[in-house]
N, C-alpha and C. Protein backbone atom coordinates (compact mmCIF):
# COMPACT_ATOMS: atom_id res chain seq x y z
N UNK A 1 -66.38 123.86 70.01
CA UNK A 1 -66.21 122.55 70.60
C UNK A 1 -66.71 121.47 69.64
N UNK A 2 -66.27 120.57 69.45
CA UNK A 2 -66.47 119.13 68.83
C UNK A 2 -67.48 118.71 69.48
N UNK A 3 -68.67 117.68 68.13
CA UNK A 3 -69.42 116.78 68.79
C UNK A 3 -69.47 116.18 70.23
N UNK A 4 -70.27 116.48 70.84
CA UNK A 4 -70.50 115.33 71.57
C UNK A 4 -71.99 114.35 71.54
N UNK A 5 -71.80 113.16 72.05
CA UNK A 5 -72.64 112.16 71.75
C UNK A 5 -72.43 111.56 73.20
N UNK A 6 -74.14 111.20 73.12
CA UNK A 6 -74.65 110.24 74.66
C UNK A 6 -74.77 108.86 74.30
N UNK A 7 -74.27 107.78 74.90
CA UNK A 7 -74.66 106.94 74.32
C UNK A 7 -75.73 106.13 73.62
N UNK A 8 -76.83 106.78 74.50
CA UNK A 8 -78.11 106.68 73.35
C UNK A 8 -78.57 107.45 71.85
N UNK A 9 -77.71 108.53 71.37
CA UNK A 9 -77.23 109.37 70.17
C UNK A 9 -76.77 108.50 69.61
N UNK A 10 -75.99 107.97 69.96
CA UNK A 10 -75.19 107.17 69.19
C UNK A 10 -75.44 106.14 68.92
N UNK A 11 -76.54 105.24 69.67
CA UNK A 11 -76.77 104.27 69.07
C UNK A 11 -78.10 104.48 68.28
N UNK A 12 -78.26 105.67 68.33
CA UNK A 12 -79.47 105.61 67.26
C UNK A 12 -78.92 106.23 65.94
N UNK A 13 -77.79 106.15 66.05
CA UNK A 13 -77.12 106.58 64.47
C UNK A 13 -76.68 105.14 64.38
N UNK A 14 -76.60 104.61 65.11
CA UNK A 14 -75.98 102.94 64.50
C UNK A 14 -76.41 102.05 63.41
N UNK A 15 -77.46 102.23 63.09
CA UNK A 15 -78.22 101.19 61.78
C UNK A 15 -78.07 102.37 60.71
N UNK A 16 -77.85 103.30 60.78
CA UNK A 16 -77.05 104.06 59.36
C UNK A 16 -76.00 103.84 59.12
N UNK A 17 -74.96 103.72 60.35
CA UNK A 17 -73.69 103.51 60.26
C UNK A 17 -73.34 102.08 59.86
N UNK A 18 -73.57 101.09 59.90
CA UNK A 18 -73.77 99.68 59.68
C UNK A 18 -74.26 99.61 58.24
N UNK A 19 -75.61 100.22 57.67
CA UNK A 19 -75.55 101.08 56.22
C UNK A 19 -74.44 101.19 55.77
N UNK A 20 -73.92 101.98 55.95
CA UNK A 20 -73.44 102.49 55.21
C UNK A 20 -71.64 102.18 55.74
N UNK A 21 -71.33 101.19 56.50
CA UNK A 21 -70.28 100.39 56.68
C UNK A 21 -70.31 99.10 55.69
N UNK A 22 -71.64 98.77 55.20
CA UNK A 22 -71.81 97.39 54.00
C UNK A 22 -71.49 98.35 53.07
N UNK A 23 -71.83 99.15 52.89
CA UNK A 23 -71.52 100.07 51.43
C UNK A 23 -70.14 99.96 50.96
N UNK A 24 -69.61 100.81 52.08
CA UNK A 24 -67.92 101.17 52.35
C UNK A 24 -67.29 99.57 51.96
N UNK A 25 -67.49 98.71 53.13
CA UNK A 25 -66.87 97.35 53.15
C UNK A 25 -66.79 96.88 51.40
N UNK A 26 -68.18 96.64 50.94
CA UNK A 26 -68.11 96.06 49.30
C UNK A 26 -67.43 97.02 48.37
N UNK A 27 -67.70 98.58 48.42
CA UNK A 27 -66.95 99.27 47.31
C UNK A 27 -64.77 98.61 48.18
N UNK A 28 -64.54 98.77 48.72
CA UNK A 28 -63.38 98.18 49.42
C UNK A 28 -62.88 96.89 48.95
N UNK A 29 -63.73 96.29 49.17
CA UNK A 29 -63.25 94.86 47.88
C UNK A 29 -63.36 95.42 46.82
N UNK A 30 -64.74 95.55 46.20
CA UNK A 30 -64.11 95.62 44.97
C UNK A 30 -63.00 96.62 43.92
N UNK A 31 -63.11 97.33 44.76
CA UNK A 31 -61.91 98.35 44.35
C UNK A 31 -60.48 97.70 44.47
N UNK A 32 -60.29 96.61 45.62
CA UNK A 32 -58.77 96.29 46.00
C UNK A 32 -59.06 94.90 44.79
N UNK A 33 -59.82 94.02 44.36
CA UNK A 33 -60.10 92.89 43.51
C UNK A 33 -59.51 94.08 42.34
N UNK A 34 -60.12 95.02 41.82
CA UNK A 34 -60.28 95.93 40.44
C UNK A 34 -58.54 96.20 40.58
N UNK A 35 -57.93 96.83 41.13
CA UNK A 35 -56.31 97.12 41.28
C UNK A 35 -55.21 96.20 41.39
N UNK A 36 -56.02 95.05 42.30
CA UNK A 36 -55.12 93.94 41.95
C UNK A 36 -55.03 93.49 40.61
N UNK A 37 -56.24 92.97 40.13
CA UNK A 37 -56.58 92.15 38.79
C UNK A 37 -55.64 93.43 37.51
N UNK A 38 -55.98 94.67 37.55
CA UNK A 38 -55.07 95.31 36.81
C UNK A 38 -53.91 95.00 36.84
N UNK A 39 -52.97 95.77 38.01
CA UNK A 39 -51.69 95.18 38.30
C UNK A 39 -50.97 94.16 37.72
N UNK A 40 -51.70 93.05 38.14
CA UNK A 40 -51.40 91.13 37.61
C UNK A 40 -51.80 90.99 36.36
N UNK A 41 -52.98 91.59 35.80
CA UNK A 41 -53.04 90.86 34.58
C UNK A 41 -53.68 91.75 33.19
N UNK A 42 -53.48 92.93 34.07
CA UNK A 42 -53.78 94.32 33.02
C UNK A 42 -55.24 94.75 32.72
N UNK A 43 -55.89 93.72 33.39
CA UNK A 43 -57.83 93.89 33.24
C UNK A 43 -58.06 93.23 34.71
N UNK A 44 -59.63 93.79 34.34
CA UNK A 44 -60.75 93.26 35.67
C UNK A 44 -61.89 93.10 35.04
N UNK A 45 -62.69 92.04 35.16
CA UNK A 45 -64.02 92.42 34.93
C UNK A 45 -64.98 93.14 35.71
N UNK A 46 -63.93 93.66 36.86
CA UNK A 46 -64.80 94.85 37.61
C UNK A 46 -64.81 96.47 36.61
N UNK A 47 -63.74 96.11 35.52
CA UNK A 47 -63.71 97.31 34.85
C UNK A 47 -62.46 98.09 34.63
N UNK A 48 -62.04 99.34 34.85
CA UNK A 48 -60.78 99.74 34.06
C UNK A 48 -60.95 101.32 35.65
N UNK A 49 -59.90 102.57 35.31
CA UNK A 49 -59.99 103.23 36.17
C UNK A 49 -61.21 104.23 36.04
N UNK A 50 -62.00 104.16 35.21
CA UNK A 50 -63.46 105.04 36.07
C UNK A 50 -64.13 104.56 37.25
N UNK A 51 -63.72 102.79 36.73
CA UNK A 51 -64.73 102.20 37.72
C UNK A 51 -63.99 102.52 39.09
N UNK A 52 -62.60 102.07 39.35
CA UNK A 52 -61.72 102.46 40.68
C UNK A 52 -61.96 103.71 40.73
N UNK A 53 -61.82 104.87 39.93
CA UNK A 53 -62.07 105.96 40.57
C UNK A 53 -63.74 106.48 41.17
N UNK A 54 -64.81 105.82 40.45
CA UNK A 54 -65.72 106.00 41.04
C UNK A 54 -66.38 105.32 42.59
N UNK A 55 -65.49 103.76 42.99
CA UNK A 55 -65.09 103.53 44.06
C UNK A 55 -64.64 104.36 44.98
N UNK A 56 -63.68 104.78 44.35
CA UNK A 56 -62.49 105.57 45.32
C UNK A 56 -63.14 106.88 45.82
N UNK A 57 -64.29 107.60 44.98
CA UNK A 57 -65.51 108.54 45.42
C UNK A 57 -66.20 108.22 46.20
N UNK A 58 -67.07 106.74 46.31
CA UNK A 58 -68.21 106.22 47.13
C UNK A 58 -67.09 106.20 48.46
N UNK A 59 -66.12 105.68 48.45
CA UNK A 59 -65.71 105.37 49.78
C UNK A 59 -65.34 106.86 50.51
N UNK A 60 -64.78 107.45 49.77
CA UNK A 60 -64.46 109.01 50.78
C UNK A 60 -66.02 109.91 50.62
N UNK A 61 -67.04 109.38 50.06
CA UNK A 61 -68.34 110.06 50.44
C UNK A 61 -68.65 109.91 51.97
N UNK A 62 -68.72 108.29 52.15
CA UNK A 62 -69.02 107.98 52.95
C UNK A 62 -67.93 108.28 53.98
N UNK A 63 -66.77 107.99 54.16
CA UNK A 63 -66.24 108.80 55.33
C UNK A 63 -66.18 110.50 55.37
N UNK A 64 -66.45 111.04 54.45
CA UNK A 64 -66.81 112.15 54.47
C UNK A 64 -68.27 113.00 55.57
N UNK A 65 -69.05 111.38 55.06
CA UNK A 65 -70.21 112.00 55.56
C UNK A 65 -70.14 111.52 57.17
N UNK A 66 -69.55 110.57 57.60
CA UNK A 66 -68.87 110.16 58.92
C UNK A 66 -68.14 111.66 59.78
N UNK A 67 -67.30 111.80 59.02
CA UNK A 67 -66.76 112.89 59.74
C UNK A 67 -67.47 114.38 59.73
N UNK A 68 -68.27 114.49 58.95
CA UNK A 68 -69.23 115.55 59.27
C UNK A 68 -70.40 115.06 59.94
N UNK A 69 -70.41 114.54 60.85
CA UNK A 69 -70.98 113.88 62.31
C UNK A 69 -70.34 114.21 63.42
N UNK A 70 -69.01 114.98 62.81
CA UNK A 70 -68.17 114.38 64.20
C UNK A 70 -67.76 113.42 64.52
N UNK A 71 -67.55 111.99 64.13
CA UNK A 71 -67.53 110.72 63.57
C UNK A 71 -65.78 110.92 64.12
N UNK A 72 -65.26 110.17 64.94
CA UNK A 72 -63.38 110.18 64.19
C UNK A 72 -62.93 108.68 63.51
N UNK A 73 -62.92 108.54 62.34
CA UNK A 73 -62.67 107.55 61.65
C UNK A 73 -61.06 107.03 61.92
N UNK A 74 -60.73 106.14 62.77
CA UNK A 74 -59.52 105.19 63.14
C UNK A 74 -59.14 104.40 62.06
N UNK A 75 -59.93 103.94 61.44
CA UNK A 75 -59.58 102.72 60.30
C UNK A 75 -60.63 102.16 59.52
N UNK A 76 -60.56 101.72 58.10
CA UNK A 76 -61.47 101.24 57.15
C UNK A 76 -61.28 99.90 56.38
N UNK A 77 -59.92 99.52 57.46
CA UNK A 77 -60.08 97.70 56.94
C UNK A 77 -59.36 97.15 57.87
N UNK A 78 -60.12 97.09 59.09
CA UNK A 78 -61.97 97.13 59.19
C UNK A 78 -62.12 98.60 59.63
N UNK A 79 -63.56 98.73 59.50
CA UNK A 79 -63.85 100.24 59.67
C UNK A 79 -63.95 100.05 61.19
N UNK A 80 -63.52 101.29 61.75
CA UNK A 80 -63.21 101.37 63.23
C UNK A 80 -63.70 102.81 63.33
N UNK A 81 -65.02 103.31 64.66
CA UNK A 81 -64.88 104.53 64.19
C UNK A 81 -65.43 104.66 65.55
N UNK A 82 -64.96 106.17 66.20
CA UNK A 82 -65.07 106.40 67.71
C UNK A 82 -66.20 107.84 67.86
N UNK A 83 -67.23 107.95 68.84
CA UNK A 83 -67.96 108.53 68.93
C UNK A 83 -67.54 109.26 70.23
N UNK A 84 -66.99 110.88 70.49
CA UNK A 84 -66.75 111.47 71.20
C UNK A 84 -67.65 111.51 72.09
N UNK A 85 -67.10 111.59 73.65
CA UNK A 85 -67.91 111.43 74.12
C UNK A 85 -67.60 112.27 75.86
N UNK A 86 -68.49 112.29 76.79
CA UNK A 86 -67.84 112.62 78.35
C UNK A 86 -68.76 111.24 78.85
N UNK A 87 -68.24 110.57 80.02
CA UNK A 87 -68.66 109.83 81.09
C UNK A 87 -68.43 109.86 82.17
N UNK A 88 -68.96 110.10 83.08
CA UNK A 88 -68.70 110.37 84.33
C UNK A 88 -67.81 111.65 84.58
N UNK A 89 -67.70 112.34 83.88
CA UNK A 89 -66.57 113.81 83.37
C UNK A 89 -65.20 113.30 82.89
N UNK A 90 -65.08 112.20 81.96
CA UNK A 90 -64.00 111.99 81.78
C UNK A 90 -64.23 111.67 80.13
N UNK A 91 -63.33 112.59 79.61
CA UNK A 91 -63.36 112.46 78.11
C UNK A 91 -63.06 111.08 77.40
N UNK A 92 -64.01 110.04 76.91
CA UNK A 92 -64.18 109.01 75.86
C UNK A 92 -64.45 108.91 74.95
N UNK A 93 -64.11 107.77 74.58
CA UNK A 93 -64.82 107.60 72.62
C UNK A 93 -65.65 106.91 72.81
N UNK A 94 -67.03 106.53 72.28
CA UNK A 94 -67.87 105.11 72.19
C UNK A 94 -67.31 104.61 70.70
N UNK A 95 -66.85 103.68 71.35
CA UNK A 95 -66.20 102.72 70.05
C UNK A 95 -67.00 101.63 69.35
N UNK A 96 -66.92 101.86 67.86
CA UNK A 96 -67.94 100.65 67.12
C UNK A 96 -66.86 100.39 65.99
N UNK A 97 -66.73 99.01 66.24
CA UNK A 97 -65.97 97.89 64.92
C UNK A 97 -66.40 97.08 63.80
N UNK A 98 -66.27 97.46 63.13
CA UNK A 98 -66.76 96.62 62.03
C UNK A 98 -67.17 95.11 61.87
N UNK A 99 -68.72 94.66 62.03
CA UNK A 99 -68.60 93.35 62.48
C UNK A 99 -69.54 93.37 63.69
N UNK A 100 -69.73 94.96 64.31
CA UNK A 100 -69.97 94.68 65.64
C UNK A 100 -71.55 95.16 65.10
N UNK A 101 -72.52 94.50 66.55
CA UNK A 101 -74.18 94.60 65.90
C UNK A 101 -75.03 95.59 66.76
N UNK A 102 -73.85 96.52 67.43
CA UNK A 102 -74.07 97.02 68.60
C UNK A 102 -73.28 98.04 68.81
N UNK A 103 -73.72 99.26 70.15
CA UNK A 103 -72.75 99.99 69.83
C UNK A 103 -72.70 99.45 71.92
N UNK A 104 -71.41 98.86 72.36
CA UNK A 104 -70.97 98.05 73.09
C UNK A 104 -70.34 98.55 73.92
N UNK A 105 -69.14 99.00 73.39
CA UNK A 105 -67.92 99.93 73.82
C UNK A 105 -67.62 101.12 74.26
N UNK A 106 -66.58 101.73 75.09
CA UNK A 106 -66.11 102.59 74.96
C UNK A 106 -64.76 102.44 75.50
N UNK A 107 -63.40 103.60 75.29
CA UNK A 107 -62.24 103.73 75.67
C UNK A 107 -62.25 105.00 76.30
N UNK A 108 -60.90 105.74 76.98
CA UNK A 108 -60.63 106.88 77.46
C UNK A 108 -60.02 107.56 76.55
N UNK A 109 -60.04 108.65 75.67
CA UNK A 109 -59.81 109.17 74.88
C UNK A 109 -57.94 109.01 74.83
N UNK A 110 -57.35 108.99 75.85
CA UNK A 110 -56.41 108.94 75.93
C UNK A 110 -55.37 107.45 76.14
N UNK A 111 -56.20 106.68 76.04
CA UNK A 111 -56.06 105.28 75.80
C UNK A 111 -55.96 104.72 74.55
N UNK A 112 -57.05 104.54 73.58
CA UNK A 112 -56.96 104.14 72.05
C UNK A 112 -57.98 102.87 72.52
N UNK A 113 -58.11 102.57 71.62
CA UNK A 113 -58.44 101.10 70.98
C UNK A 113 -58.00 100.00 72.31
N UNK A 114 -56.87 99.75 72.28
CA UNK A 114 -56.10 99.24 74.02
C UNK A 114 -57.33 99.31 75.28
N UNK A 115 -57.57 100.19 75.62
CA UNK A 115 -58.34 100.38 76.98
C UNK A 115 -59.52 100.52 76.76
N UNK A 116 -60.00 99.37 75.67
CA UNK A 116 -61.83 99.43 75.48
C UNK A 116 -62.23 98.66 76.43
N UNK A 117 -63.79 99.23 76.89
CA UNK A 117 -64.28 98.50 78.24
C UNK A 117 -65.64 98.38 77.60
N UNK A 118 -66.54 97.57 78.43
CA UNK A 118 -68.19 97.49 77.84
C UNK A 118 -68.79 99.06 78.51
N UNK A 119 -69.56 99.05 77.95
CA UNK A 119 -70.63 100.85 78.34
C UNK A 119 -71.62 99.69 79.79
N UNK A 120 -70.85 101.05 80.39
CA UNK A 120 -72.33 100.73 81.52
C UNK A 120 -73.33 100.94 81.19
């Protein structure tokens, strides 16, 4: 069986996750600044492809290390990431968005993103 998480689990993984969502977020720019600036004008002063590829490492570390949580990663611009869950016997995600200072949310697993409600 897959993770499960109470909502108090989960919000005590939240100030890692927020960690390490600033991490994710800045290697994300600068990796998309570094590919653009190539593209357009053949340089970056972010650097050449070690530097993108060593980006392109930090960011799948970190969702790496997300999903070996049990973590289900929805999206990374913005990072969107759902914490399995049961409530009241009904299978949910606790949902946290990028941006958010809290862990606030949840949906019905079978809903999405669409049918987010506040956590009782």
């Amino acid at each position: 069986m897959d993770r499960l998480y109470t909502p108090d689990e989960a919000r005590a993984l939240l100030p890692a996750i927020v960690e390490d969502a600033r991490a994710l977020v800045a290697a994300r720019a600068d990796m998309t600044e570094l590919a653009h600036d190539r593209r357009t004008s053949g340089s970056s002063p972010l650097g050449g492809i070690p530097e993108l590829k060593a980006l392109e490492a930090r960011i799948e570390e970190i969702l790496s290390g997300w999903a070996g949580q049990g973590l289900e990663i929805k999206g990374i611009a913005p990072v969107l990431l759902d914490f399995p869950a049961v409530l009241d016997g009904v299978s949910v995600r606790l949902c946290w968005i990028e941006g958010e200072t809290e862990l606030g949310w949840y949906h019905r697993t079978d809903l999405g993103f669409a049918g987010r409600r506040p956590l009782p």
